[in-house]
N, C-alpha and C. Protein backbone atom coordinates (compact mmCIF):
# COMPACT_ATOMS: atom_id res chain seq x y z
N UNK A 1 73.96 86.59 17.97
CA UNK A 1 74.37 87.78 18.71
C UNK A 1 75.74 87.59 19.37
N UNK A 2 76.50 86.07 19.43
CA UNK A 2 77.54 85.74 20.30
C UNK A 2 78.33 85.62 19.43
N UNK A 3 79.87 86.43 19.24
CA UNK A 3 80.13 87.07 20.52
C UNK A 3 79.61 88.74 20.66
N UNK A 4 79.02 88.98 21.89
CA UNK A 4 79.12 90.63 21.74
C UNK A 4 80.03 91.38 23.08
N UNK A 5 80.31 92.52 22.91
CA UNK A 5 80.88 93.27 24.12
C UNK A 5 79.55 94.75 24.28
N UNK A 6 80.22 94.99 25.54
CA UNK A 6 79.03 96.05 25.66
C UNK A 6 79.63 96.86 27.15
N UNK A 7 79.17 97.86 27.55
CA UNK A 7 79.14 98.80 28.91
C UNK A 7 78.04 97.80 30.06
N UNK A 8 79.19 97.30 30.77
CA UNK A 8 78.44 96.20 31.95
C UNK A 8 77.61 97.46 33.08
N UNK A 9 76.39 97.14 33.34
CA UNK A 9 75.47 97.66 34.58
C UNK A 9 75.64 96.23 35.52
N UNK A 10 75.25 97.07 36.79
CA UNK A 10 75.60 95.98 38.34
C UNK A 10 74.40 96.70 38.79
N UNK A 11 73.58 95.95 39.09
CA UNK A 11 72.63 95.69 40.63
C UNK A 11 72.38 94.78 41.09
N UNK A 12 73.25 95.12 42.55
CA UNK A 12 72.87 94.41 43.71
C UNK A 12 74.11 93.38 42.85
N UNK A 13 74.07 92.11 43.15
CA UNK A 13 74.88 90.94 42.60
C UNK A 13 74.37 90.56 41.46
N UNK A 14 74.06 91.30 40.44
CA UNK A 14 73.92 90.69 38.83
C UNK A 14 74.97 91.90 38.09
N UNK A 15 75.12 90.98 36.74
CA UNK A 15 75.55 92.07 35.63
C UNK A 15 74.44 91.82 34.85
N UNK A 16 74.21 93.04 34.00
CA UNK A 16 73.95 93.01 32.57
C UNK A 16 74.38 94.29 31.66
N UNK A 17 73.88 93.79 30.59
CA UNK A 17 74.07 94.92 29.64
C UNK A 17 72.69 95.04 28.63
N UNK A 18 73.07 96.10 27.98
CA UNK A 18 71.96 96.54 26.71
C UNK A 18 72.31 95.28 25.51
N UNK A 19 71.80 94.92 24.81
CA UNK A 19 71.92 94.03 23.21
C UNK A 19 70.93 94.97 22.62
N UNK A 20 70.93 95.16 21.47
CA UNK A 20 70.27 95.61 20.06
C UNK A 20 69.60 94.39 19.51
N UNK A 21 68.63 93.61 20.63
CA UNK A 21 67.67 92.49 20.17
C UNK A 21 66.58 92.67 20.89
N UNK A 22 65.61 92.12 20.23
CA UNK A 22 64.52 92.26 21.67
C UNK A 22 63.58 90.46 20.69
N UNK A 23 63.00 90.56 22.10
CA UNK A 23 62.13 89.27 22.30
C UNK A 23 61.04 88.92 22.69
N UNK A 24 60.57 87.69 22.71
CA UNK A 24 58.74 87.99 23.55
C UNK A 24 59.68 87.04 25.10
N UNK A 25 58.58 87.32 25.82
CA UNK A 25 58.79 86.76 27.13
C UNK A 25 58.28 85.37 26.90
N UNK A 26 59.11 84.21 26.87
CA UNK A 26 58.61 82.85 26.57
C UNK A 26 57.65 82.25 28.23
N UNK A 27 56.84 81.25 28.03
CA UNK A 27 56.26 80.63 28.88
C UNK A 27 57.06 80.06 29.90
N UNK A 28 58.03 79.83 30.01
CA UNK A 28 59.08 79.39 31.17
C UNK A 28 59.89 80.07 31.71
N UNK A 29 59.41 81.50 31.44
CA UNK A 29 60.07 82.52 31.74
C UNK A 29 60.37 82.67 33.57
N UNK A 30 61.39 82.95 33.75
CA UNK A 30 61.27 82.68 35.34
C UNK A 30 62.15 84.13 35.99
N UNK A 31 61.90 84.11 37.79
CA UNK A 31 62.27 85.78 38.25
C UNK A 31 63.00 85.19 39.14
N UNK A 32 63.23 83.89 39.67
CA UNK A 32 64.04 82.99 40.64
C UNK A 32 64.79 82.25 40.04
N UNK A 33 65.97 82.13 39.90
CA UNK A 33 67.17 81.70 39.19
C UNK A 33 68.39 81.37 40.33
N UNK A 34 68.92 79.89 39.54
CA UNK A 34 70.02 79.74 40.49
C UNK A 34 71.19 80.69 40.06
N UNK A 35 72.39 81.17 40.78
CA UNK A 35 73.35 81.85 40.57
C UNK A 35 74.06 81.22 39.47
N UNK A 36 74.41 81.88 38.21
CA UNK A 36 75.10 81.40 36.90
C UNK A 36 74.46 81.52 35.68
N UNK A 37 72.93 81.64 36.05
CA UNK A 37 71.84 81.49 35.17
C UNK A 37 71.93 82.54 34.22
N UNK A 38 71.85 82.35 32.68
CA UNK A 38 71.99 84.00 31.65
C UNK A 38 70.22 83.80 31.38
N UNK A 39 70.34 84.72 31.80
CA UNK A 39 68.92 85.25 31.24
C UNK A 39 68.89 86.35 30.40
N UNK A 40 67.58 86.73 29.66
CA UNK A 40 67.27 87.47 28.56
C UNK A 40 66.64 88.37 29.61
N UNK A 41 66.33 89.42 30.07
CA UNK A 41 65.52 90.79 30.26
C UNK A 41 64.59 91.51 29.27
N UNK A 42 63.39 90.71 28.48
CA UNK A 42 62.84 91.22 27.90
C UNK A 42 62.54 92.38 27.52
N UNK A 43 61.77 93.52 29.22
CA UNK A 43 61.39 94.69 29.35
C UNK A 43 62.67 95.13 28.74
N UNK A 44 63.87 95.13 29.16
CA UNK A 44 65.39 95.89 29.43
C UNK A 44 65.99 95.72 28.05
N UNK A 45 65.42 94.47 27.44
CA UNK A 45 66.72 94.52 25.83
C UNK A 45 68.43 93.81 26.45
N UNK A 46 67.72 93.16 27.70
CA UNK A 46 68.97 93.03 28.47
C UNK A 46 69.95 91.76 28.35
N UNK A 47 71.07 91.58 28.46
CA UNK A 47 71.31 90.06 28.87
C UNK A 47 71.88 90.31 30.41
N UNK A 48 71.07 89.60 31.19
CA UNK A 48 71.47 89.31 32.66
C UNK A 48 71.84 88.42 33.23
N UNK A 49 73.05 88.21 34.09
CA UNK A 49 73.95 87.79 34.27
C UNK A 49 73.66 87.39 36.75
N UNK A 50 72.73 87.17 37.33
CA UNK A 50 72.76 87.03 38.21
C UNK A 50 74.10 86.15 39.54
N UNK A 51 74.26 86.27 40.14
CA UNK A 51 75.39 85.42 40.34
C UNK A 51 75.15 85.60 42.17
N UNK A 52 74.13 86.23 42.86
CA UNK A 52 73.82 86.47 43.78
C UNK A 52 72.54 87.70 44.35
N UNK A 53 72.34 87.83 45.54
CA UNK A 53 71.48 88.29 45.84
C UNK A 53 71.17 89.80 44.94
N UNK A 54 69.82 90.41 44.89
CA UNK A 54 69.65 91.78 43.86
C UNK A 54 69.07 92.46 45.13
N UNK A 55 68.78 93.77 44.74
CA UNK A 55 67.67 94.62 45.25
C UNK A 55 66.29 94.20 45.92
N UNK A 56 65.83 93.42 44.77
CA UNK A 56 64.58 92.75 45.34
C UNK A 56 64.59 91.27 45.78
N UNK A 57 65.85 90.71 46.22
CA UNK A 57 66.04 89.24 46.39
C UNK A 57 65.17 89.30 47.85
N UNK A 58 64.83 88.32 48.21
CA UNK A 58 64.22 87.86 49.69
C UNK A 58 65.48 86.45 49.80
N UNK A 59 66.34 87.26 50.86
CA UNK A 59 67.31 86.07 51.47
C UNK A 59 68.04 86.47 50.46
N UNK A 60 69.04 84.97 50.25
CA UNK A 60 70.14 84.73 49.61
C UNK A 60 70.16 84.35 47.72
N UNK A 61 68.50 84.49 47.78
CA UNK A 61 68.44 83.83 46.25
C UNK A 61 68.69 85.20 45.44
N UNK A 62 68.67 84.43 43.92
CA UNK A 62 68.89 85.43 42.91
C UNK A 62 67.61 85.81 42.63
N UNK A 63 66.83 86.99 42.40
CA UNK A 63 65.87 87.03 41.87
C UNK A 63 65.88 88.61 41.41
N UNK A 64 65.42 88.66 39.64
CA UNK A 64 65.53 89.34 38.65
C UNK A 64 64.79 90.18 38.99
N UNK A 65 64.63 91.53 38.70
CA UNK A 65 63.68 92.96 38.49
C UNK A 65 61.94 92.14 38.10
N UNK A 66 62.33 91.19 36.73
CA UNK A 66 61.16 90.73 36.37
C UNK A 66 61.38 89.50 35.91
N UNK A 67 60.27 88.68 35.40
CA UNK A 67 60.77 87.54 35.12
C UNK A 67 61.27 87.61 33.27
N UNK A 68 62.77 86.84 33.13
CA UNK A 68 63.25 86.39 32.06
C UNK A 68 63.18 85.41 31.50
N UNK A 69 63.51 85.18 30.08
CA UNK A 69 63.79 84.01 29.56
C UNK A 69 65.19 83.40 29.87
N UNK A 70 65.23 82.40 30.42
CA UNK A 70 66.28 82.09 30.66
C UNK A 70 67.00 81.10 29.43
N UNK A 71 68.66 81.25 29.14
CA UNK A 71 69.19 81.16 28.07
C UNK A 71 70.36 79.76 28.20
N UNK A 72 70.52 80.01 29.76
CA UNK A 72 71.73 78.89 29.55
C UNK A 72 72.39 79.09 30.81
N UNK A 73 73.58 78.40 31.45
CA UNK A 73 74.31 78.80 32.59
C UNK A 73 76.01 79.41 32.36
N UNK A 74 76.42 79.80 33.10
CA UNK A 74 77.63 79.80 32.92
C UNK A 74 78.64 79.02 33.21
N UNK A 75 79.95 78.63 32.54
CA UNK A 75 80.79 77.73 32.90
C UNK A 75 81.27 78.25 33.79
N UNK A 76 81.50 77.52 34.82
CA UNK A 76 82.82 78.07 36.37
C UNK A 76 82.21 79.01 37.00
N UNK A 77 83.04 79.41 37.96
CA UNK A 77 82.43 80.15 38.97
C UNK A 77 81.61 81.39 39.13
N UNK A 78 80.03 81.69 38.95
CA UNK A 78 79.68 82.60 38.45
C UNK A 78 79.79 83.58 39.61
N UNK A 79 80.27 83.50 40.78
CA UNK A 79 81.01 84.86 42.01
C UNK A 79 82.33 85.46 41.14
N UNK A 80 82.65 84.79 39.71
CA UNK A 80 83.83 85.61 40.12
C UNK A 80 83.47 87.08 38.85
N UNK A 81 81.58 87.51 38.62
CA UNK A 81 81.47 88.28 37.92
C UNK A 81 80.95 89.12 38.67
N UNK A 82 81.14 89.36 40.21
CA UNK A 82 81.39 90.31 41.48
C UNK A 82 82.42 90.78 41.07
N UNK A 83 83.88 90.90 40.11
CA UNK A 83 84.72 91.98 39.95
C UNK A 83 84.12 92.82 39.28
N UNK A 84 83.05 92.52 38.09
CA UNK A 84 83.03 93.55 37.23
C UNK A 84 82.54 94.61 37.80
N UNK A 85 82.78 95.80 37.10
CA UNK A 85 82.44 97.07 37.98
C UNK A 85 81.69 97.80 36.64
N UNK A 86 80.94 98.89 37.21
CA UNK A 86 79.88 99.53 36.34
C UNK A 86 80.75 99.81 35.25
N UNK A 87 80.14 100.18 34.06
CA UNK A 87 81.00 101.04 32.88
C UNK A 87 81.82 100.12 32.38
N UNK A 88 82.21 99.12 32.83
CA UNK A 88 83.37 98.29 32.71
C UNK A 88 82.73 97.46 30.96
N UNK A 89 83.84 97.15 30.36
CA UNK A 89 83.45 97.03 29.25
C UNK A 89 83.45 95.37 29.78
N UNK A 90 82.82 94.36 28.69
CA UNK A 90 82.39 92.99 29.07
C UNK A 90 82.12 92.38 27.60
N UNK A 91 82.66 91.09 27.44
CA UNK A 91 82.76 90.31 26.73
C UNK A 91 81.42 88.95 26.80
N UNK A 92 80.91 88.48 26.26
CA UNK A 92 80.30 87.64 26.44
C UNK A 92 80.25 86.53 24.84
N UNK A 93 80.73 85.00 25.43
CA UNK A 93 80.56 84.14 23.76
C UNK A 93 80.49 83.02 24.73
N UNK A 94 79.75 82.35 23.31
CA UNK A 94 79.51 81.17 23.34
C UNK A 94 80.60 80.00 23.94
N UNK A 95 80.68 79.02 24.05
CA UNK A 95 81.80 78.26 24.19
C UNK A 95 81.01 76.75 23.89
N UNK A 96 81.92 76.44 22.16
CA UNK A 96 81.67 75.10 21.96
C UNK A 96 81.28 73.84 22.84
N UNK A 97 80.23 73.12 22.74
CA UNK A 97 79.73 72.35 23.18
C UNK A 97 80.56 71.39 23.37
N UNK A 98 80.55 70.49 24.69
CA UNK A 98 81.95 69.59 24.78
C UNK A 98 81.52 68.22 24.20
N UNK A 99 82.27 67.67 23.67
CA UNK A 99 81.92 66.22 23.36
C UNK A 99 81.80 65.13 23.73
């Protein structure tokens, strides 16, 4: 699916977007995530992008609508995906494994 672009959604301190994939909810699926964390959004078809507190966070943690599969982290600073703004178009790829 990497690379894809898509119309970025914001709640609260996450991004995501829609993908044209869907999945089962794996057993390690989790709704408490450190900030950076990509998760899958099963219900949503989503890839989510947390990077701080949501709607339903208690305190300062990240915590998802529901619980995801989680996919991987992001390189560098994941506050600095607080610019993106709704509608905003968004890039997302892989980046070769370092050696």
């Amino acid at each position: 699916m990497l690379p894809c672009e898509a119309s970025a959604q914001t709640w609260g301190e996450e991004v995501y977007f829609n993908l044209p994939l869907t999945a089962a909810l794996e057993a390690d699926a989790e709704q408490v995530v450190e900030p950076g964390t990509v998760c899958f959004w099963v219900q949503g078809n989503a890839l989510a992008l947390p990077f701080g507190p949501t709607p339903v966070s208690r305190g300062d943690e990240c915590r998802l609508v529901s619980r995801c599969n989680v996919l991987g982290k992001i390189e560098g600073d994941p506050r600095q995906l607080g610019k993106v703004r709704q509608g905003e178009a968004i890039r997302v790829e892989l980046l070769p494994e370092k050696a």
